[in-house]
PDB file of N, CA and C in Angstrom:
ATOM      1  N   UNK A   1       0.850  -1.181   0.000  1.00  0.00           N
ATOM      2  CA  UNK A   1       0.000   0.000   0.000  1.00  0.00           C
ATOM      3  C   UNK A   1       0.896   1.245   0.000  1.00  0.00           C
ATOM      4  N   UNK A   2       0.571   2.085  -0.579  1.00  0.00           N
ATOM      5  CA  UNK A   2       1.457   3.397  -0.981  1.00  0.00           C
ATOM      6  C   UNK A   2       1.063   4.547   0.273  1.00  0.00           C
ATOM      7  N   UNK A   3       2.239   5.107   0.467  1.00  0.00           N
ATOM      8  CA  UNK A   3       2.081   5.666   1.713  1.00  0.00           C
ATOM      9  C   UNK A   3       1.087   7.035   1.402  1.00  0.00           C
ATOM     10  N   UNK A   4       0.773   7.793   2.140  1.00  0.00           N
ATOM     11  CA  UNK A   4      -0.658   9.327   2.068  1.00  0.00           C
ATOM     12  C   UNK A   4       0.552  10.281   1.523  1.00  0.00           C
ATOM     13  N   UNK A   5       0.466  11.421   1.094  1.00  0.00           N
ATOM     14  CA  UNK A   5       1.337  11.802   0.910  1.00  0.00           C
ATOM     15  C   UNK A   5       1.843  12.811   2.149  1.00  0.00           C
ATOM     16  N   UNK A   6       0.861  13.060   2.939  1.00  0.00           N
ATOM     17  CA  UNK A   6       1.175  13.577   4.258  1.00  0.00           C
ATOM     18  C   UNK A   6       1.920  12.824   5.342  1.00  0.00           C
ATOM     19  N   UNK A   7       2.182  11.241   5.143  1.00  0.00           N
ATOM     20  CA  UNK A   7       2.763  10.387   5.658  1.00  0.00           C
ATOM     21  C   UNK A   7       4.372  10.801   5.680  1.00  0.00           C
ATOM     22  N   UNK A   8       4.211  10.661   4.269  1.00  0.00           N
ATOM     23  CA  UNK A   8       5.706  10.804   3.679  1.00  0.00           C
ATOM     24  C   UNK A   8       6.493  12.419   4.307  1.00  0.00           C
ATOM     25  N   UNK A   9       5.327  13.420   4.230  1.00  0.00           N
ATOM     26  CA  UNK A   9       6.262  14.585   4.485  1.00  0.00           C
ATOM     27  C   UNK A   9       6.322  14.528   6.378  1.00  0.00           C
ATOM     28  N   UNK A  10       5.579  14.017   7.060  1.00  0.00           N
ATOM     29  CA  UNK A  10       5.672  13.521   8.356  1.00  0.00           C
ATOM     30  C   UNK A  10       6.604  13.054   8.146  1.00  0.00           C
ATOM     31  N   UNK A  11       7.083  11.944   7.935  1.00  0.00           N
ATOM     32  CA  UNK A  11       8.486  10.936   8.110  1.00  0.00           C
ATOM     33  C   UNK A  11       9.739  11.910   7.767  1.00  0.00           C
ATOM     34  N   UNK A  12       9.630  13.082   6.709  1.00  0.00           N
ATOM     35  CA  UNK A  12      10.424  13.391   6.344  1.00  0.00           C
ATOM     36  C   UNK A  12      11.144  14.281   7.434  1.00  0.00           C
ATOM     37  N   UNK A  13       9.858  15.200   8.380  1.00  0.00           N
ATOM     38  CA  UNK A  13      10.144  16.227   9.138  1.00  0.00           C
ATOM     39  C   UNK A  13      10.803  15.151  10.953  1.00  0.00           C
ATOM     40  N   UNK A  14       9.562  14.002  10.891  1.00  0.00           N
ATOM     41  CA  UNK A  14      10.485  13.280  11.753  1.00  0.00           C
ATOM     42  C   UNK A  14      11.849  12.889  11.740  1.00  0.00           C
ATOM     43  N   UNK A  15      12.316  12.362  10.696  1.00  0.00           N
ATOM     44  CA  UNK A  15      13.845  12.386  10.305  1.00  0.00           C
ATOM     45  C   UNK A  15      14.628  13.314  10.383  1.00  0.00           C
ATOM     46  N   UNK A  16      14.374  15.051  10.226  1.00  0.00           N
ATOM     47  CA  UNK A  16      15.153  16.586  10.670  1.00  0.00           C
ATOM     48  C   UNK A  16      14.865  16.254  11.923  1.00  0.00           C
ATOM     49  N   UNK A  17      13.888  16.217  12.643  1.00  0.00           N
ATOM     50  CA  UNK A  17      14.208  16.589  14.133  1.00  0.00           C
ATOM     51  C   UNK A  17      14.882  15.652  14.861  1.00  0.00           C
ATOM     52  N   UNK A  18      15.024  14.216  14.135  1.00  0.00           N
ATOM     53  CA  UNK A  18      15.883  13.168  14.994  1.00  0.00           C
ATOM     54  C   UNK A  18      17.226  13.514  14.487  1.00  0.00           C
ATOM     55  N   UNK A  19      17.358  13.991  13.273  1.00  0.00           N
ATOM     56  CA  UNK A  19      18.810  14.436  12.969  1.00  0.00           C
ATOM     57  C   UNK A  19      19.240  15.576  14.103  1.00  0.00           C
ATOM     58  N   UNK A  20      18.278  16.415  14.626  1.00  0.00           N
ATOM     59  CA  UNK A  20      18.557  17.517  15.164  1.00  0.00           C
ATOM     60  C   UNK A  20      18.628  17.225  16.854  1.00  0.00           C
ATOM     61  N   UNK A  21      18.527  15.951  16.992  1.00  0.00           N
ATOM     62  CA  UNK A  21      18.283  15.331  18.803  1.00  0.00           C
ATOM     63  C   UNK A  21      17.000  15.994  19.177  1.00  0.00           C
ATOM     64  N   UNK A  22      15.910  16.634  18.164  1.00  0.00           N
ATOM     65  CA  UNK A  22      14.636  16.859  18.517  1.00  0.00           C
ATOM     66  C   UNK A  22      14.008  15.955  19.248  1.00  0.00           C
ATOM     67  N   UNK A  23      13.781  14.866  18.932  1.00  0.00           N
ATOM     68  CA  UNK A  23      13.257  13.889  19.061  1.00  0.00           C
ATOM     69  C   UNK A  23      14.052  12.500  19.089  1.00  0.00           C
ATOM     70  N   UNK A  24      13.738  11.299  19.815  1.00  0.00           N
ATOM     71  CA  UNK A  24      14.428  10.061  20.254  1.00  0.00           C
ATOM     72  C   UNK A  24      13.900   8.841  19.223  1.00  0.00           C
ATOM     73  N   UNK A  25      14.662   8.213  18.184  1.00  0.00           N
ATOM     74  CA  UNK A  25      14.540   6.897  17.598  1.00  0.00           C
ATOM     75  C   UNK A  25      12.920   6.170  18.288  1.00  0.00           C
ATOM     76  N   UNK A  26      12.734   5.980  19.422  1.00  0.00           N
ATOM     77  CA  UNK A  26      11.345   5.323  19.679  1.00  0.00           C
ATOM     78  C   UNK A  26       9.920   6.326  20.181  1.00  0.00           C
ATOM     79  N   UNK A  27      10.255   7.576  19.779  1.00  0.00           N
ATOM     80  CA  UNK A  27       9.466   8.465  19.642  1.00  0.00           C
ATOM     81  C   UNK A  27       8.959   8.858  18.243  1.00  0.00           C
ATOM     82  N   UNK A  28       9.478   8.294  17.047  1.00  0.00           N
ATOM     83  CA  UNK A  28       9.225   8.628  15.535  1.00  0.00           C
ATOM     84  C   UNK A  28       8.115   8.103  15.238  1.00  0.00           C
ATOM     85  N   UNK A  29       7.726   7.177  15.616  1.00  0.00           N
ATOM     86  CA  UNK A  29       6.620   6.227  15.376  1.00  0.00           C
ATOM     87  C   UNK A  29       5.094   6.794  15.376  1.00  0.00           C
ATOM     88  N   UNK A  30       5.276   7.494  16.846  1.00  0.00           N
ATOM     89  CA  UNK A  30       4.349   8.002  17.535  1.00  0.00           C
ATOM     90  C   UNK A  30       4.073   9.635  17.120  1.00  0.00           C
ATOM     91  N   UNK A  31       5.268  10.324  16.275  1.00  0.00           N
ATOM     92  CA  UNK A  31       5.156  11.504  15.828  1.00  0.00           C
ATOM     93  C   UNK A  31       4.687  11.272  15.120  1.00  0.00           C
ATOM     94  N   UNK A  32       5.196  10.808  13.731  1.00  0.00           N
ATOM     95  CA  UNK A  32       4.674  10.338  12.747  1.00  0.00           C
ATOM     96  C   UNK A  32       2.944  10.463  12.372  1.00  0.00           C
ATOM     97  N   UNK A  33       2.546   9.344  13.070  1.00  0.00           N
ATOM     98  CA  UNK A  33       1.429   8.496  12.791  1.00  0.00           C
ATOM     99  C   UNK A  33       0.767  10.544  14.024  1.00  0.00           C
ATOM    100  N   UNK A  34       0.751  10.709  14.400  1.00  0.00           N
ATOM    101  CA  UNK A  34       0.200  11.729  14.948  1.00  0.00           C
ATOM    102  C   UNK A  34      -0.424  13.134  14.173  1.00  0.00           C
ATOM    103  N   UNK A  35       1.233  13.668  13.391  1.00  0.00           N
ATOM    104  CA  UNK A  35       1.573  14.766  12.248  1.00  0.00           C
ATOM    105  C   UNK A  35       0.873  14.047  11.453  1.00  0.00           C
ATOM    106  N   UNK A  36       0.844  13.338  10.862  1.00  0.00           N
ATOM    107  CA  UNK A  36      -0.032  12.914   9.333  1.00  0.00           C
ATOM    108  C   UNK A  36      -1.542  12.982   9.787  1.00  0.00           C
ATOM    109  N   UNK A  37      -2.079  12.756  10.610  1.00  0.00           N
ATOM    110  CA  UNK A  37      -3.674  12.617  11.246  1.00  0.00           C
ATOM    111  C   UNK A  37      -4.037  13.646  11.678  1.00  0.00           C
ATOM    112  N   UNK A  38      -3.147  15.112  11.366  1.00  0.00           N
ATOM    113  CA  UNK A  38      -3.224  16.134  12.491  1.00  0.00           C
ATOM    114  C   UNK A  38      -3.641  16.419  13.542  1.00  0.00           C
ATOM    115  N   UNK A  39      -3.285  15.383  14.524  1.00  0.00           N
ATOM    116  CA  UNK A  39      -3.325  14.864  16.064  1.00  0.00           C
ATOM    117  C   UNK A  39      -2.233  15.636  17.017  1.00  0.00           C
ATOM    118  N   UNK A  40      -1.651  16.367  16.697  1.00  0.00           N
ATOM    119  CA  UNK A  40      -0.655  16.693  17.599  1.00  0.00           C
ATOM    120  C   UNK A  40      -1.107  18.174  18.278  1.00  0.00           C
ATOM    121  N   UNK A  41      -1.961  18.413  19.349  1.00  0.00           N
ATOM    122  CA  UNK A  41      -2.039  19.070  19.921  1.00  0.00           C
ATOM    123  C   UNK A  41      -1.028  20.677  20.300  1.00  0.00           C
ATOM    124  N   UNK A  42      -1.348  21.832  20.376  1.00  0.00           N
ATOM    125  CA  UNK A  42      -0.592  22.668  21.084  1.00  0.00           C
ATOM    126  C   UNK A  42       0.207  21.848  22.216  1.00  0.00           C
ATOM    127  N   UNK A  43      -0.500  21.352  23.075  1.00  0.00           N
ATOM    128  CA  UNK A  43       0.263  21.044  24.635  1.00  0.00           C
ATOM    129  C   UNK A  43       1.371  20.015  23.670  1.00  0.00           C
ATOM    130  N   UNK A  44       1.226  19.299  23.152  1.00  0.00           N
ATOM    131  CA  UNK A  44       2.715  18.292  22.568  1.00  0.00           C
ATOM    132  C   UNK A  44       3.665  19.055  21.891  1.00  0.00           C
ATOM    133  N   UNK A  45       3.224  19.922  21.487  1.00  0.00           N
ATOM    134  CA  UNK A  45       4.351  20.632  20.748  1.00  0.00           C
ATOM    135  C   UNK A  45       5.010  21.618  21.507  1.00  0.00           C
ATOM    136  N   UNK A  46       4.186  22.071  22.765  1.00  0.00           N
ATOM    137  CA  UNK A  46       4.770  22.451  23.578  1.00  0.00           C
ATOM    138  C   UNK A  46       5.883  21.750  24.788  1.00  0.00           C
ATOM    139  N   UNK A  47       4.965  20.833  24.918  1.00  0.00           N
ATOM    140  CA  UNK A  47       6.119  19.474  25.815  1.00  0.00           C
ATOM    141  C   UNK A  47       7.136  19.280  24.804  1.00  0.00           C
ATOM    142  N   UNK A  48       6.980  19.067  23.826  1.00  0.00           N
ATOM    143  CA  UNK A  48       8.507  18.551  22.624  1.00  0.00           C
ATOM    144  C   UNK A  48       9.333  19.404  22.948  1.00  0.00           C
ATOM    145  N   UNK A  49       9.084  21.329  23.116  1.00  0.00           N
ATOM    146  CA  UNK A  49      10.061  22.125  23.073  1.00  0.00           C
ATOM    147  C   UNK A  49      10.694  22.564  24.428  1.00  0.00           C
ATOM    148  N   UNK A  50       9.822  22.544  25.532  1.00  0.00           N
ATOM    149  CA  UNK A  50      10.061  22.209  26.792  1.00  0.00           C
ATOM    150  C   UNK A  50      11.079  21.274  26.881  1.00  0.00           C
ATOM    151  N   UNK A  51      10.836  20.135  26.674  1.00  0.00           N
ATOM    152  CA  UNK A  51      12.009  18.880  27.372  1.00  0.00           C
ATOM    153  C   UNK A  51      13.056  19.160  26.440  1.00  0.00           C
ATOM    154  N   UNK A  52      13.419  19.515  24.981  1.00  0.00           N
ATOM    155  CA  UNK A  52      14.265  20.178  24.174  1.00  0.00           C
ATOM    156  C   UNK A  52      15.550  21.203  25.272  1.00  0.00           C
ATOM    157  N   UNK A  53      14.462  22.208  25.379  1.00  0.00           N
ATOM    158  CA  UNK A  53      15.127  23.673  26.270  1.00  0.00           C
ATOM    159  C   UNK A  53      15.646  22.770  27.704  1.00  0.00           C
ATOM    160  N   UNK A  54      14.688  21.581  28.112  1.00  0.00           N
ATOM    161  CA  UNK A  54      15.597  21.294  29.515  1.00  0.00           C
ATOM    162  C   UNK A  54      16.889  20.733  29.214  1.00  0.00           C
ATOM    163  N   UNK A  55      17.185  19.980  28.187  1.00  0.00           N
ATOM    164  CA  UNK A  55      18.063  18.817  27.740  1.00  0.00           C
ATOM    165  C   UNK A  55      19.176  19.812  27.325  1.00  0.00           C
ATOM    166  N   UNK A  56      19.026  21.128  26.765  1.00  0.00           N
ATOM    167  CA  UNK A  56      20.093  22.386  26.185  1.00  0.00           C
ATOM    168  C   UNK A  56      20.461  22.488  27.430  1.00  0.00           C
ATOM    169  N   UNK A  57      19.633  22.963  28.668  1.00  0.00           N
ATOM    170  CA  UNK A  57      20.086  23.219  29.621  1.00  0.00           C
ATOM    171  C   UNK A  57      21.180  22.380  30.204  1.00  0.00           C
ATOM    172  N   UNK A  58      21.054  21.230  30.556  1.00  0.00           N
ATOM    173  CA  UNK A  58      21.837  20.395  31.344  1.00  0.00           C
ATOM    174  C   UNK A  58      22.645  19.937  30.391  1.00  0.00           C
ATOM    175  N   UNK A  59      22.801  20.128  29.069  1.00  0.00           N
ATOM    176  CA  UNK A  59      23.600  19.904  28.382  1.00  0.00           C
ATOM    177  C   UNK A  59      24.702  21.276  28.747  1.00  0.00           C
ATOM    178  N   UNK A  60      24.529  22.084  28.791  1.00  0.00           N
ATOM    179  CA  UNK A  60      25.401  23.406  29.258  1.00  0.00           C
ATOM    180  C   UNK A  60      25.435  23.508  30.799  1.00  0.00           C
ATOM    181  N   UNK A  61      25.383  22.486  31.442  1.00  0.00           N
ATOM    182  CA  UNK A  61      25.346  22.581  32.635  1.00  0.00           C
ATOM    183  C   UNK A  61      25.101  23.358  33.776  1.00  0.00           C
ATOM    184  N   UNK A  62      23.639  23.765  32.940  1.00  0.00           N
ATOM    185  CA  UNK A  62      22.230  24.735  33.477  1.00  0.00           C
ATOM    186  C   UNK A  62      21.270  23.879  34.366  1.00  0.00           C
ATOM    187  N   UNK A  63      20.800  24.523  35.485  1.00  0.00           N
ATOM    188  CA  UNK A  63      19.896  23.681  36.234  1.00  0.00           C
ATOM    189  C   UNK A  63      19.008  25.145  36.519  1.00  0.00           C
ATOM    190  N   UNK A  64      17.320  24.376  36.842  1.00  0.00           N
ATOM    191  CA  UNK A  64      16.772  25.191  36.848  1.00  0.00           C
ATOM    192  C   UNK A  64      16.536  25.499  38.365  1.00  0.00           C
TER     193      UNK A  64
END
């Protein structure tokens, strides 16, 4: 079965943000299938950039 074509550009944008440590290898699945159904809520996209900004933080050895 041939993928939606909104599938495909989902997978594509999941693949930049795992290139970018946006997002974690067993989290793609679940983006994915979310972004193509336009299921992804404000609050998730807000948690995505949240735990992002904490992970910069303690990556620079920032605590809040």
């Amino acid at each position: 079965m041939a993928k939606r074509p909104d599938e495909i550009v989902a997978e594509n944008i999941a693949k930049e943000f795992k290139n970018l440590s946006l997002i974690q290898e067993d989290e793609i699945s679940d983006f994915v299938q979310k972004l193509s159904n336009g299921n992804l809520s404000i609050e998730d996209w807000k948690l995505m950039a949240e735990l992002i900004i904490e992970e910069e933080g303690a990556e620079n050895g920032q605590e809040d």
